[in-house]
PDB file of N, CA and C in Angstrom:
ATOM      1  N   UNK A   1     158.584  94.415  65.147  1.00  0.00           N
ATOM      2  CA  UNK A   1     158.205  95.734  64.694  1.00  0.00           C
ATOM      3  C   UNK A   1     157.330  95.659  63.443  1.00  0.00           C
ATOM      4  N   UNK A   2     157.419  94.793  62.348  1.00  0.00           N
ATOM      5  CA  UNK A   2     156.620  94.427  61.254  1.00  0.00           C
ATOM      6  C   UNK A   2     155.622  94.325  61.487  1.00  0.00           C
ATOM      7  N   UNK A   3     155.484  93.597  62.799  1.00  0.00           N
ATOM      8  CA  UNK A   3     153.272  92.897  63.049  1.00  0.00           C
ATOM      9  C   UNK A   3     153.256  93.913  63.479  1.00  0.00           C
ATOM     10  N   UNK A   4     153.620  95.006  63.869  1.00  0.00           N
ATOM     11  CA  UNK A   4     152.740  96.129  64.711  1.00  0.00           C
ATOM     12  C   UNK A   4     152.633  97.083  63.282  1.00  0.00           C
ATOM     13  N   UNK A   5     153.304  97.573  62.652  1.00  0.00           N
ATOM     14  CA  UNK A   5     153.071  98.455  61.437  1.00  0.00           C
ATOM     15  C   UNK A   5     152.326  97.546  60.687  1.00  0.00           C
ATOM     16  N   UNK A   6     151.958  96.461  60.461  1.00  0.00           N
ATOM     17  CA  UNK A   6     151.079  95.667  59.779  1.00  0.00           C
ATOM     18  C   UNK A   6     149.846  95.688  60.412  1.00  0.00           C
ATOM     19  N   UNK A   7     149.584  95.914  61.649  1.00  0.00           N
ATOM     20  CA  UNK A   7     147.961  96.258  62.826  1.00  0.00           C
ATOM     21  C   UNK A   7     148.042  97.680  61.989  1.00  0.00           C
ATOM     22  N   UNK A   8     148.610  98.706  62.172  1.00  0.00           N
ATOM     23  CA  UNK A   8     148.167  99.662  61.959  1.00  0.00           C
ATOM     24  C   UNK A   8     147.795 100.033  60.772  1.00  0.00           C
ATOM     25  N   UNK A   9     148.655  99.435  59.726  1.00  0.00           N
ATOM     26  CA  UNK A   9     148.135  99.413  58.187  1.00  0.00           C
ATOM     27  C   UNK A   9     146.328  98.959  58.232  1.00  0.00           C
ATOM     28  N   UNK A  10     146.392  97.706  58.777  1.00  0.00           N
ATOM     29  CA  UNK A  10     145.144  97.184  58.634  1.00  0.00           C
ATOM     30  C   UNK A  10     143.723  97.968  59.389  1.00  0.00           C
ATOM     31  N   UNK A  11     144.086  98.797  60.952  1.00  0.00           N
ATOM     32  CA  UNK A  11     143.096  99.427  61.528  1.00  0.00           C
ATOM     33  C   UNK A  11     143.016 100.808  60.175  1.00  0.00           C
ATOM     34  N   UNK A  12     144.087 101.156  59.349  1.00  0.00           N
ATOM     35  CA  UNK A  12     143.448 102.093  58.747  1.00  0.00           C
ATOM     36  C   UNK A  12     142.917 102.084  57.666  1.00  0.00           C
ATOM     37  N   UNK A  13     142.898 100.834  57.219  1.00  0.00           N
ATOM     38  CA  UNK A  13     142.104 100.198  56.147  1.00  0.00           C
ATOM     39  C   UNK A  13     140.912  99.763  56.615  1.00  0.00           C
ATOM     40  N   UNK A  14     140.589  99.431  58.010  1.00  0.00           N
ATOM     41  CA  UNK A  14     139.566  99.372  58.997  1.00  0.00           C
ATOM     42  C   UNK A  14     138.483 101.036  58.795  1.00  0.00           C
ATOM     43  N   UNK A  15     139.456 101.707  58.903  1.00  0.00           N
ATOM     44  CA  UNK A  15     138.538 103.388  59.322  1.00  0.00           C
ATOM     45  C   UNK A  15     137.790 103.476  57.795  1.00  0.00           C
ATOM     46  N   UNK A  16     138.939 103.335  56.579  1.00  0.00           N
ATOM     47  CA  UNK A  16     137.696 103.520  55.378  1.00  0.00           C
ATOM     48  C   UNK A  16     137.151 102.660  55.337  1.00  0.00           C
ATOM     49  N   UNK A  17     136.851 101.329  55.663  1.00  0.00           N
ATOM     50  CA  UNK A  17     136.286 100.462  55.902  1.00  0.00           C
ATOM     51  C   UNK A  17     134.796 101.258  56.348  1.00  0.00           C
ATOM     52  N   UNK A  18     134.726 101.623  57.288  1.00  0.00           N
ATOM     53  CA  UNK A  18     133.951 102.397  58.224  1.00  0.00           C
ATOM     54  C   UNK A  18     133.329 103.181  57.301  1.00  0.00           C
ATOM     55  N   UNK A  19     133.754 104.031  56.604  1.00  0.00           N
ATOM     56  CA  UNK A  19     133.045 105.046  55.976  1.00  0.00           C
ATOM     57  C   UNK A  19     132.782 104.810  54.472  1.00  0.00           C
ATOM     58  N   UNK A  20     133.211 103.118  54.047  1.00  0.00           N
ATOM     59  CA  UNK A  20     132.425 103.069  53.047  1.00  0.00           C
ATOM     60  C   UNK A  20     131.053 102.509  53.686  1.00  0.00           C
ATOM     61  N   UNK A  21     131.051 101.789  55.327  1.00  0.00           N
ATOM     62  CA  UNK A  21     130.051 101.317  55.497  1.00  0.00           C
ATOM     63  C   UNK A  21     128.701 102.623  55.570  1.00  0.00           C
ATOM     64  N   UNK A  22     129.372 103.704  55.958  1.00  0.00           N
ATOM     65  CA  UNK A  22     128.894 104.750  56.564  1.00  0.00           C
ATOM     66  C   UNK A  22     128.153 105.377  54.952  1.00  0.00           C
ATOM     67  N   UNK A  23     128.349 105.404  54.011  1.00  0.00           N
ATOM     68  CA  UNK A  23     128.093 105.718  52.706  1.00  0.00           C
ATOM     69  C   UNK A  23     127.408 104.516  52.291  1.00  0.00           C
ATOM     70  N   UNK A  24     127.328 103.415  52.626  1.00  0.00           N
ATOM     71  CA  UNK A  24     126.233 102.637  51.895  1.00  0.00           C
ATOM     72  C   UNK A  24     124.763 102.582  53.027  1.00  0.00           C
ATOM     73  N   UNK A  25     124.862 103.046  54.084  1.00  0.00           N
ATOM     74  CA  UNK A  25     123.683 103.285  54.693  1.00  0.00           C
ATOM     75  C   UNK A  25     123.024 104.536  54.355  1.00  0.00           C
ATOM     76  N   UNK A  26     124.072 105.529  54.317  1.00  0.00           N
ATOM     77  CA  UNK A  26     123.187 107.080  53.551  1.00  0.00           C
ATOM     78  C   UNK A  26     122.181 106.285  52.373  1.00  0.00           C
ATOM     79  N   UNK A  27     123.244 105.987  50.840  1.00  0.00           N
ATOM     80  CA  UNK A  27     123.091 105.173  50.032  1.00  0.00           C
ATOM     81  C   UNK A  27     121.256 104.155  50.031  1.00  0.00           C
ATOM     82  N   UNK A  28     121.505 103.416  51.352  1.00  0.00           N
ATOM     83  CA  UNK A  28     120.078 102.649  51.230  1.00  0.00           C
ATOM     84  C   UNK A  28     119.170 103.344  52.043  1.00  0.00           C
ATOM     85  N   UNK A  29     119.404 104.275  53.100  1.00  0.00           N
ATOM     86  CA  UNK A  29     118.307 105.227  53.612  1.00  0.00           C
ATOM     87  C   UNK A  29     118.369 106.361  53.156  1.00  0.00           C
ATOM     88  N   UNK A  30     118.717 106.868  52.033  1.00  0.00           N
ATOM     89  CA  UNK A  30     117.721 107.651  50.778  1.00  0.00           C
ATOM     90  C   UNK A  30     117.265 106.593  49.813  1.00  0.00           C
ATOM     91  N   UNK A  31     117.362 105.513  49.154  1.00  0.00           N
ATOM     92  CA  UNK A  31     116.790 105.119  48.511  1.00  0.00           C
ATOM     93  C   UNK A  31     115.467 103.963  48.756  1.00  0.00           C
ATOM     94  N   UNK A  32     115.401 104.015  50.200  1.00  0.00           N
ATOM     95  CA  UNK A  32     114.711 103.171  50.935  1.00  0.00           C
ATOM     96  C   UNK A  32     114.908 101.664  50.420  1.00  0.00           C
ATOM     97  N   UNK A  33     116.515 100.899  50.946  1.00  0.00           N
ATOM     98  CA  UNK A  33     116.443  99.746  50.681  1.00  0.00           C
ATOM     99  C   UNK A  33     117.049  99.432  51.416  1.00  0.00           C
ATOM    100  N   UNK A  34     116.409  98.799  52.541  1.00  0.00           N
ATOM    101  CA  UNK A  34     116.544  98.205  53.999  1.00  0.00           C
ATOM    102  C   UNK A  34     117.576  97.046  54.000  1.00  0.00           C
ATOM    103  N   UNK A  35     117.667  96.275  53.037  1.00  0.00           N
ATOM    104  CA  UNK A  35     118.816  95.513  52.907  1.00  0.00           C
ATOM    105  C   UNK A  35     120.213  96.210  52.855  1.00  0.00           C
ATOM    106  N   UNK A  36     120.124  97.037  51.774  1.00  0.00           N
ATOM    107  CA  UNK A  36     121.998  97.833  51.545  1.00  0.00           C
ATOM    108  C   UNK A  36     121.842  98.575  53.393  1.00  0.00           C
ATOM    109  N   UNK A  37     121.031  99.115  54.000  1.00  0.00           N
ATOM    110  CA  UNK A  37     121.086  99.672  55.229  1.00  0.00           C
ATOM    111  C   UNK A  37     121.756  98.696  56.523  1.00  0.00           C
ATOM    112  N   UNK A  38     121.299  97.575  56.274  1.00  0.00           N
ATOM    113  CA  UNK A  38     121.514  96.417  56.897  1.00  0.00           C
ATOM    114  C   UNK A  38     122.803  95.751  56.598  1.00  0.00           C
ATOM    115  N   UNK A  39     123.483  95.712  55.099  1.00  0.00           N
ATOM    116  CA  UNK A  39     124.843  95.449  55.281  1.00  0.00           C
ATOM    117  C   UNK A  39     125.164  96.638  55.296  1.00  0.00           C
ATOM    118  N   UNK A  40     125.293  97.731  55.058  1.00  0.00           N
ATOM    119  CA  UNK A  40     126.167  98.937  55.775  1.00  0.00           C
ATOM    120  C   UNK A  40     126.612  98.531  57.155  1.00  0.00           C
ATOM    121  N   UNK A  41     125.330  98.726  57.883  1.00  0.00           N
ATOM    122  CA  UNK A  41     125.639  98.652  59.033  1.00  0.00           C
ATOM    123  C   UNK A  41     126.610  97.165  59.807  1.00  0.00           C
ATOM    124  N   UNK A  42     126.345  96.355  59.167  1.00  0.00           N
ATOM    125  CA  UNK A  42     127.599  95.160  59.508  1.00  0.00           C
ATOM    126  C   UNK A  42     128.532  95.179  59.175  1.00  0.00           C
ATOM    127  N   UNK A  43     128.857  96.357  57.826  1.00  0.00           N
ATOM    128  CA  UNK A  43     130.456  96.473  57.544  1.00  0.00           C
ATOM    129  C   UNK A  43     130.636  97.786  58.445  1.00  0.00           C
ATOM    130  N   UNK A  44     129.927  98.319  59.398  1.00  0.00           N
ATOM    131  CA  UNK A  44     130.516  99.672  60.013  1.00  0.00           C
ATOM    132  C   UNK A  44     130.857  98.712  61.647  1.00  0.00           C
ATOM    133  N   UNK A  45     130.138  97.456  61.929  1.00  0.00           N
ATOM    134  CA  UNK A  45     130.772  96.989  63.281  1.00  0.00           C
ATOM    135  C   UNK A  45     131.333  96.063  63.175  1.00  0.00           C
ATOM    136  N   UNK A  46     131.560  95.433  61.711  1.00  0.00           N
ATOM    137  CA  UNK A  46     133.054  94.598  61.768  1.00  0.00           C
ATOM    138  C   UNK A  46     134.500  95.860  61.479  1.00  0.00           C
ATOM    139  N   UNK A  47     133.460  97.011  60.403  1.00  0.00           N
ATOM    140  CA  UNK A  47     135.377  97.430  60.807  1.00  0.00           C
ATOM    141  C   UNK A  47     135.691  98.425  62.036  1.00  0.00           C
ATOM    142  N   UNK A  48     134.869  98.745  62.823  1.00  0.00           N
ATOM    143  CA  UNK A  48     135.190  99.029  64.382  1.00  0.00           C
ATOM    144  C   UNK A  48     135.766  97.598  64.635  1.00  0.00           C
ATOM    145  N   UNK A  49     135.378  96.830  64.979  1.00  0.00           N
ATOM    146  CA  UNK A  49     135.451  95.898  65.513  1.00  0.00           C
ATOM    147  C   UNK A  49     137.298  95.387  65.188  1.00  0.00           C
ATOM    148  N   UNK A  50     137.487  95.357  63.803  1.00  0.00           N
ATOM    149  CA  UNK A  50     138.456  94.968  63.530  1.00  0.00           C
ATOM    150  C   UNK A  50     139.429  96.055  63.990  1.00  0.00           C
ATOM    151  N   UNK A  51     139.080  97.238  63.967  1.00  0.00           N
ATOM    152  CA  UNK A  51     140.107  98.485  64.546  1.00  0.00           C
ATOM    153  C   UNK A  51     140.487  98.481  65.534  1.00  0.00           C
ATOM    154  N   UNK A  52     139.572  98.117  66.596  1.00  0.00           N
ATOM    155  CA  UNK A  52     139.398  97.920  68.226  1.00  0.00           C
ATOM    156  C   UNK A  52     141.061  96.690  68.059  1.00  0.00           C
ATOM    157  N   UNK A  53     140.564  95.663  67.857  1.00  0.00           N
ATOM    158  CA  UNK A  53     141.383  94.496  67.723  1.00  0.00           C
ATOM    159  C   UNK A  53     143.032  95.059  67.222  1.00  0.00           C
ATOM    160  N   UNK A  54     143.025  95.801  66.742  1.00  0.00           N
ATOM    161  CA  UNK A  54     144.025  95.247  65.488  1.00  0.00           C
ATOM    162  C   UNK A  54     144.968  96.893  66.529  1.00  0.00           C
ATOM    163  N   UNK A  55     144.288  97.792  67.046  1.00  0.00           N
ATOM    164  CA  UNK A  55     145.003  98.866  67.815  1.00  0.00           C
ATOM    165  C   UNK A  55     145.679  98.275  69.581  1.00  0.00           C
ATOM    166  N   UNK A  56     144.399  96.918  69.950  1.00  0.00           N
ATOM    167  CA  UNK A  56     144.952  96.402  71.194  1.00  0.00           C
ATOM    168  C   UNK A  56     146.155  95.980  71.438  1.00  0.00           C
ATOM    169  N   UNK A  57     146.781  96.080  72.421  1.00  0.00           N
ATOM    170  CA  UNK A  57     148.333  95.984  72.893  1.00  0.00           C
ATOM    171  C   UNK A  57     148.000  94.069  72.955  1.00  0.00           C
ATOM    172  N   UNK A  58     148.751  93.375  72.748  1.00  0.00           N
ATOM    173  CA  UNK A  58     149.479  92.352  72.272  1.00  0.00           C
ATOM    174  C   UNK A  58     150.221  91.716  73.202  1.00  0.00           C
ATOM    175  N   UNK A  59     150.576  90.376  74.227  1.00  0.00           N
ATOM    176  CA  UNK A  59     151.429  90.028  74.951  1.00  0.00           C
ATOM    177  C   UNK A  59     152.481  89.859  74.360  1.00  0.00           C
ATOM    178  N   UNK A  60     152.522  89.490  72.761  1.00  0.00           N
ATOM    179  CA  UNK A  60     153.811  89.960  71.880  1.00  0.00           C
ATOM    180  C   UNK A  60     154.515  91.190  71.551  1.00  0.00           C
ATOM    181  N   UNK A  61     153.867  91.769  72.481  1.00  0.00           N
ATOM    182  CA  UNK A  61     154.404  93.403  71.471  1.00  0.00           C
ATOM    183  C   UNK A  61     155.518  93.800  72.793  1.00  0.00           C
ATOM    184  N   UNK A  62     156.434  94.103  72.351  1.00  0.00           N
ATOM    185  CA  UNK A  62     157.829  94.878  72.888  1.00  0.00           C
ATOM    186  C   UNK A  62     157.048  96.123  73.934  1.00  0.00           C
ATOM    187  N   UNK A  63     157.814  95.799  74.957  1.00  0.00           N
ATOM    188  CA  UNK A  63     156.988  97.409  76.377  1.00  0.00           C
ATOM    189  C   UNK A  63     157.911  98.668  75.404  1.00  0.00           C
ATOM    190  N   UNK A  64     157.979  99.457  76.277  1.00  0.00           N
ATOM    191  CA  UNK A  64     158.507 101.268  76.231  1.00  0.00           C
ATOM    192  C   UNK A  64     159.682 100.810  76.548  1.00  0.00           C
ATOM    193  N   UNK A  65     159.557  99.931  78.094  1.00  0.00           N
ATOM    194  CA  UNK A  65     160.581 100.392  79.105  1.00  0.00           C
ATOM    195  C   UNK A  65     161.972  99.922  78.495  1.00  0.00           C
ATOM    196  N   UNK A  66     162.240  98.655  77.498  1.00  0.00           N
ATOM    197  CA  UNK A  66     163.475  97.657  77.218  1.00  0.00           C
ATOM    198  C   UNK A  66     163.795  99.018  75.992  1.00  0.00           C
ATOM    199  N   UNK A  67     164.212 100.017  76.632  1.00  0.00           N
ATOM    200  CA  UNK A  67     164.844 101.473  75.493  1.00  0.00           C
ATOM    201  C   UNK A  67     166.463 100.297  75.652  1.00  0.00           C
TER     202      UNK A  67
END
């Protein structure tokens, strides 16, 4: 039960993840600096990426059905 509340801690540290990436691309496309645009955008598909991962069901993870 720990590693699964520990995925979910981390996918939601994943989502602001996301929207600081999402704020440093505003950030470099108003100030026209194609670099900060460019890591924005790699911290917005590693932390999808890591969310995707970290929400997937697990061959470790306990079913519904063993109530």
């Amino acid at each position: 039960m720990v590693r699964t509340e520990l995925r979910i801690v981390l996918a939601t540290l994943a989502t602001f993840a996301v929207l600081a990436g999402v704020a440093v691309c505003i950030h470099g496309l108003l100030f026209d600096q194609m670099r900060v645009v460019c890591s924005g955008v790699v911290a917005i598909v590693a932390a999808v990426a890591t969310f995707v991962v970290m929400l997937n069901l697990w061959p470790k993870d306990a079913s519904k059905d063993n109530s």
